[in-house]
PDB file of N, CA and C in Angstrom:
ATOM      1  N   UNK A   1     126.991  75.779 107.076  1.00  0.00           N
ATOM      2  CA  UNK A   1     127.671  76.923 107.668  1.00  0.00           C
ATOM      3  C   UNK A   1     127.036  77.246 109.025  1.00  0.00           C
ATOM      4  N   UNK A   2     127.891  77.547 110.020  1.00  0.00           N
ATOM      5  CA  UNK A   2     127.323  77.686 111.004  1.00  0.00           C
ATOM      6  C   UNK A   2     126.433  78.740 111.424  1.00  0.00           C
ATOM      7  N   UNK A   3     125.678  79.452 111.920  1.00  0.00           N
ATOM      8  CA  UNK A   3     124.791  80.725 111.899  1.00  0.00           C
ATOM      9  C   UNK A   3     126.114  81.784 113.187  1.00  0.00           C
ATOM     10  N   UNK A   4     127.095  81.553 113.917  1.00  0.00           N
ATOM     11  CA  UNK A   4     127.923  82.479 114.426  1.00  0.00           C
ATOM     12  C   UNK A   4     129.040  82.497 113.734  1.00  0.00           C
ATOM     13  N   UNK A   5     129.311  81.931 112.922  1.00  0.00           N
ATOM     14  CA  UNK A   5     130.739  81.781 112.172  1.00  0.00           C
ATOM     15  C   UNK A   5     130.937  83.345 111.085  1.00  0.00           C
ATOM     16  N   UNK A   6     132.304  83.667 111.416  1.00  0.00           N
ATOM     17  CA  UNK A   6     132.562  85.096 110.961  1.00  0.00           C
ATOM     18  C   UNK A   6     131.654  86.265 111.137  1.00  0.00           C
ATOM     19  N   UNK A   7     131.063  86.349 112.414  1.00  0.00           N
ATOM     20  CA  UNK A   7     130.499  87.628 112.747  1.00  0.00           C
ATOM     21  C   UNK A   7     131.195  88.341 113.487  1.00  0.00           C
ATOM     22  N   UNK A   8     131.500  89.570 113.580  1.00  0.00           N
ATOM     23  CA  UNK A   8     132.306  90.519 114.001  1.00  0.00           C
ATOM     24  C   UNK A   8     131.406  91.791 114.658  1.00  0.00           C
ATOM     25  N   UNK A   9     132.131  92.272 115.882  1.00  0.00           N
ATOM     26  CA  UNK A   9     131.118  92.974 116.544  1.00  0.00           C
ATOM     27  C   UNK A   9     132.523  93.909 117.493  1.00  0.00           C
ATOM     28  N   UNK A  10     131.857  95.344 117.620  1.00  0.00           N
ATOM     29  CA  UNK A  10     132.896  96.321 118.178  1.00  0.00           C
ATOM     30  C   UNK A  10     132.099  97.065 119.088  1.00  0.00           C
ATOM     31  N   UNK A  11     132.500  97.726 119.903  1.00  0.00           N
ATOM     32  CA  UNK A  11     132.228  98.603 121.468  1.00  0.00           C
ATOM     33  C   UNK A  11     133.087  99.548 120.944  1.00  0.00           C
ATOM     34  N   UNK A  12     131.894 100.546 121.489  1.00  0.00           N
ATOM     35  CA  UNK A  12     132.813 101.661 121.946  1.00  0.00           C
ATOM     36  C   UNK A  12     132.037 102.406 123.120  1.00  0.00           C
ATOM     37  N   UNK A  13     133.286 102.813 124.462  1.00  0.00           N
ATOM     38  CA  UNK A  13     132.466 103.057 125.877  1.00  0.00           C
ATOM     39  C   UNK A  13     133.227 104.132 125.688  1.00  0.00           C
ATOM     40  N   UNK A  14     132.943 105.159 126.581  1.00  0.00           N
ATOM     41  CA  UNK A  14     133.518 106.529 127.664  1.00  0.00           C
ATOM     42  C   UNK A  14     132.685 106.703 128.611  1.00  0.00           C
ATOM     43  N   UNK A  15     133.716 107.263 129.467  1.00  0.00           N
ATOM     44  CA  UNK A  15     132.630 107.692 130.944  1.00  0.00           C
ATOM     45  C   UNK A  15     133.356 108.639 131.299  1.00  0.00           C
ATOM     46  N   UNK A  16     132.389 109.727 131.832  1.00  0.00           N
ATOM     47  CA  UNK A  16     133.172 111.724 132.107  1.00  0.00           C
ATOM     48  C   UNK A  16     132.472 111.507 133.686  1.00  0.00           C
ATOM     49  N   UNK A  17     132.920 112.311 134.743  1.00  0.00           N
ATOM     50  CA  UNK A  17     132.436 112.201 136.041  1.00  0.00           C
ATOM     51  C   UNK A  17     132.690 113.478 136.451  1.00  0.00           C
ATOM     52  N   UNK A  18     131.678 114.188 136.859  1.00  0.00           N
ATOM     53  CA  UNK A  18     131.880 115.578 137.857  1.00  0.00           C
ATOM     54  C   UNK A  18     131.777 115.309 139.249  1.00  0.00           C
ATOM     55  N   UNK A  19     132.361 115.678 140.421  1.00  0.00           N
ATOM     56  CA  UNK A  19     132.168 115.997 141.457  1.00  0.00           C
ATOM     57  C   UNK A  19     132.238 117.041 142.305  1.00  0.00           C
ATOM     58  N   UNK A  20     130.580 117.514 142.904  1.00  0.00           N
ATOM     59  CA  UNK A  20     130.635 118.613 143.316  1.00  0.00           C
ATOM     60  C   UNK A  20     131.538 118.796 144.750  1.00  0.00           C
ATOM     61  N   UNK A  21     132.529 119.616 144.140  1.00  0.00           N
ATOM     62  CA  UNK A  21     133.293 119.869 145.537  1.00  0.00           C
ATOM     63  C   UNK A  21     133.015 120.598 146.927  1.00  0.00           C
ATOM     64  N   UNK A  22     132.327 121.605 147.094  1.00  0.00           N
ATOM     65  CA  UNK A  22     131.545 122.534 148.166  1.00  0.00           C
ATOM     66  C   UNK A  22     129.957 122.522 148.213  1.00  0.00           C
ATOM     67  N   UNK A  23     129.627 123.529 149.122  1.00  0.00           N
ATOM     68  CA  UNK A  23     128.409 123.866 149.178  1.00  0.00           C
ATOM     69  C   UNK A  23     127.450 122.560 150.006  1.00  0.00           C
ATOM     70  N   UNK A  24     126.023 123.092 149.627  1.00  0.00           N
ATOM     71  CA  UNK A  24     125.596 121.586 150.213  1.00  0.00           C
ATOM     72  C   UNK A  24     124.908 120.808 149.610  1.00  0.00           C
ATOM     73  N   UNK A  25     125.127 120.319 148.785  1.00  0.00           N
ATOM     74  CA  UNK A  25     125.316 119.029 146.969  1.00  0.00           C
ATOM     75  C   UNK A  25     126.546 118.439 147.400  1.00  0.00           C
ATOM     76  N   UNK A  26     127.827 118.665 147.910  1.00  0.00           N
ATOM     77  CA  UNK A  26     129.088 118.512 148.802  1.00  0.00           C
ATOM     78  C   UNK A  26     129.050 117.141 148.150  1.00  0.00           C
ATOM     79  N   UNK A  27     129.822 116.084 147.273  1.00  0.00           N
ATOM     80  CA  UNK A  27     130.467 114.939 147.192  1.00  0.00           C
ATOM     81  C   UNK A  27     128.950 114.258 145.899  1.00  0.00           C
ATOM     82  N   UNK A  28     128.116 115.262 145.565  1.00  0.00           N
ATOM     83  CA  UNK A  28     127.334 114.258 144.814  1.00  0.00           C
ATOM     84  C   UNK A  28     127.968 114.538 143.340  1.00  0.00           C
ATOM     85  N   UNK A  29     127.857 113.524 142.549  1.00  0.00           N
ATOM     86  CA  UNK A  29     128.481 113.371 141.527  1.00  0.00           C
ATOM     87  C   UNK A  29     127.548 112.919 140.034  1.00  0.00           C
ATOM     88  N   UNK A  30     128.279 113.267 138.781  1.00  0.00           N
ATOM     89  CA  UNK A  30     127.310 112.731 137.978  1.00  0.00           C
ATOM     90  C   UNK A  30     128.067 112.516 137.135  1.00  0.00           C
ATOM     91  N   UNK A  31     127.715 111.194 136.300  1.00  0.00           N
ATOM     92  CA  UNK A  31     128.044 111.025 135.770  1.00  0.00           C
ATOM     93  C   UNK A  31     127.392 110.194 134.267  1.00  0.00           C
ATOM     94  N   UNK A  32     128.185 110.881 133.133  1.00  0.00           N
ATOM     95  CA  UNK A  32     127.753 110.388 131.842  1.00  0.00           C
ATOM     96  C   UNK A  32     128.516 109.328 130.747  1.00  0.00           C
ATOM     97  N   UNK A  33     127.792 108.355 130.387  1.00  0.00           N
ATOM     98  CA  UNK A  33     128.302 107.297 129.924  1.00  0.00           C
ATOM     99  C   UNK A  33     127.307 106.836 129.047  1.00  0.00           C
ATOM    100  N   UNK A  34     128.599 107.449 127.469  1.00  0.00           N
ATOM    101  CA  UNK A  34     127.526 107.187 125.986  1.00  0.00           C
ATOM    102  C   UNK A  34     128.421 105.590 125.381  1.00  0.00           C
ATOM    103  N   UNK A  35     127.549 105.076 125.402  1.00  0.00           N
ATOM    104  CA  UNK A  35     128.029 103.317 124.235  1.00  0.00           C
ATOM    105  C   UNK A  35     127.910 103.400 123.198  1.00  0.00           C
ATOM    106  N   UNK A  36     128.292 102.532 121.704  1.00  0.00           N
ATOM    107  CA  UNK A  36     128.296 102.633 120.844  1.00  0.00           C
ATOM    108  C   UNK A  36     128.803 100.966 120.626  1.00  0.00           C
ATOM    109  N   UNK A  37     127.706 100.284 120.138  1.00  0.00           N
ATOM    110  CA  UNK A  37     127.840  98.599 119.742  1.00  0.00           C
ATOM    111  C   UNK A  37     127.091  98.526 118.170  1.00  0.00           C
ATOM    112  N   UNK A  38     128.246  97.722 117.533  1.00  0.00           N
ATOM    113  CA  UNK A  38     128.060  97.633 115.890  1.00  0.00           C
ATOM    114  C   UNK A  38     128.225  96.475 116.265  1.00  0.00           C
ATOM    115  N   UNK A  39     127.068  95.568 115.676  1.00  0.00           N
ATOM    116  CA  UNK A  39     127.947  94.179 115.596  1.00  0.00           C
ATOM    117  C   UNK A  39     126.792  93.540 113.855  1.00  0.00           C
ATOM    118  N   UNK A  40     127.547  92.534 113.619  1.00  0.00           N
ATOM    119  CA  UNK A  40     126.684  91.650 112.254  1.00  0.00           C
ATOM    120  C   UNK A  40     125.236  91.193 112.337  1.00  0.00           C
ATOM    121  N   UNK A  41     125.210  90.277 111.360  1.00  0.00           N
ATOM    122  CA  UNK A  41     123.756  90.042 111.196  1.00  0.00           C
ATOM    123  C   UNK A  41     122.881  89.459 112.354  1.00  0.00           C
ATOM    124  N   UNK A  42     123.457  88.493 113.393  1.00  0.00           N
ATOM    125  CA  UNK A  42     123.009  88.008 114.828  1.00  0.00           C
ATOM    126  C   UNK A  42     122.304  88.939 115.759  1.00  0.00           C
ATOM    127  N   UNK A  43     123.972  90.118 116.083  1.00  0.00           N
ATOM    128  CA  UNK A  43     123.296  90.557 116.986  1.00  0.00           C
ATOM    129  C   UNK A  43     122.522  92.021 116.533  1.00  0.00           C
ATOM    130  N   UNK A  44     121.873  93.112 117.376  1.00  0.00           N
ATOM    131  CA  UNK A  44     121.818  94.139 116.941  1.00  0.00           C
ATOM    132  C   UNK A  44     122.463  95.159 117.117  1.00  0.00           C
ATOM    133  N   UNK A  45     122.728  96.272 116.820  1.00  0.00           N
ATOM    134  CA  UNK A  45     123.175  97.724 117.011  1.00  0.00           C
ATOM    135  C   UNK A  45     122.572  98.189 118.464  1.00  0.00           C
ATOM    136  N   UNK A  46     123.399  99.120 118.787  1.00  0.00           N
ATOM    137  CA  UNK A  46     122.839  99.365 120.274  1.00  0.00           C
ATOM    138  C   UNK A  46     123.926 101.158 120.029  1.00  0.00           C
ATOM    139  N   UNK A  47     122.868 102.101 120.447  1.00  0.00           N
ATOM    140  CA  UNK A  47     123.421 103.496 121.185  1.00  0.00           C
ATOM    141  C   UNK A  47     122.645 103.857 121.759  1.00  0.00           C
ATOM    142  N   UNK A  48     123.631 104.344 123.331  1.00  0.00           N
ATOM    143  CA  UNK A  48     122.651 104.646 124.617  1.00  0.00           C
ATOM    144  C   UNK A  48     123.747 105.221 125.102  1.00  0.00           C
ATOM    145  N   UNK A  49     123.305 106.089 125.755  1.00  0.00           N
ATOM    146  CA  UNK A  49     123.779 107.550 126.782  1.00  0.00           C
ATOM    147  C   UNK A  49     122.834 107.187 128.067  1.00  0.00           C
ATOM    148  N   UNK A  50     123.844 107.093 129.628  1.00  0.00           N
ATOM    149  CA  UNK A  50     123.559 106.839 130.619  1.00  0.00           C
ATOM    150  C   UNK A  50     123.788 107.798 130.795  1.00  0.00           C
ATOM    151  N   UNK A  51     123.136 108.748 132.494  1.00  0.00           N
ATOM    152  CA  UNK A  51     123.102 109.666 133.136  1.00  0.00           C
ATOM    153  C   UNK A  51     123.494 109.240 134.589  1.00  0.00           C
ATOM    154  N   UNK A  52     124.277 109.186 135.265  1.00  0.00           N
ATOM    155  CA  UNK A  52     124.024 108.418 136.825  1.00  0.00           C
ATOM    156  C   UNK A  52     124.542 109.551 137.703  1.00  0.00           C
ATOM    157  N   UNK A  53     123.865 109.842 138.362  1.00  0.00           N
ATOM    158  CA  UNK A  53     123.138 110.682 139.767  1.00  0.00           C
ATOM    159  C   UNK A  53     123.673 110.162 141.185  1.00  0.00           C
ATOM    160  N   UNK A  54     124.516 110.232 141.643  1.00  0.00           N
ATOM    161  CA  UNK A  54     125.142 109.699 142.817  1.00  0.00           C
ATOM    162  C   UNK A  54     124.694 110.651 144.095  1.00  0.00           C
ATOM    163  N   UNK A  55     124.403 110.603 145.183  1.00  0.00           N
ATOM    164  CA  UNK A  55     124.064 111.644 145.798  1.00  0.00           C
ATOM    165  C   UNK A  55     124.769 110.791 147.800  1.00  0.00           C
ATOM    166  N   UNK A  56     125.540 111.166 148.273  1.00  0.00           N
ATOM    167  CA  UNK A  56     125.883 110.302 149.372  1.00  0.00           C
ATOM    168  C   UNK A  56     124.795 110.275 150.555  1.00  0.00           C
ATOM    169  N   UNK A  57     124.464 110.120 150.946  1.00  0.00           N
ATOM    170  CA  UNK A  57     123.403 109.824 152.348  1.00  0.00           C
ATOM    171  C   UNK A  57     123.594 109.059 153.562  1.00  0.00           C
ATOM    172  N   UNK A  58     123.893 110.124 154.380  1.00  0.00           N
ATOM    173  CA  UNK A  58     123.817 109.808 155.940  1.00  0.00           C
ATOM    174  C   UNK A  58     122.477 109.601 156.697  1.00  0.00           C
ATOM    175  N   UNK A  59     122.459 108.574 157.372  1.00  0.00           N
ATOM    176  CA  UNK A  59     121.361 107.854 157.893  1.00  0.00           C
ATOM    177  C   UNK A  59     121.246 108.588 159.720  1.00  0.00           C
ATOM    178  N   UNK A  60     122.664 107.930 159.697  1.00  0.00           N
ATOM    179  CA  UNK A  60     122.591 108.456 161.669  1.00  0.00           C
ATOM    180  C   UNK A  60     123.823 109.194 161.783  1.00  0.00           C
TER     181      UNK A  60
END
């Protein structure tokens, strides 16, 4: 029997995004993104919640 044969494995993603519209924070954004991976005996389980921090920056 092969060691990948009939393993089954599922995702689950979302991603929510705020952007600050005024003030002076003006266009920075954040955003949250929770995963959810089930899979069989191979691989492992995985849950993780990202945070990402966007902030725009002018140089010149």
């Amino acid at each position: 029997m092969a060691p990948l044969q009939d393993q089954k494995r599922w995702e689950h993603d979302v991603e929510a995004k705020y952007i600050i519209q005024t003030g002076s924070l003006k266009d920075m954004s954040f955003r949250e993104h929770p995963a959810t991976t089930r899979a069989t005996d191979v691989e492992s389980n995985l849950d993780e919640i990202r945070l990402i921090v966007e902030h725009p920056l002018q140089i010149l």
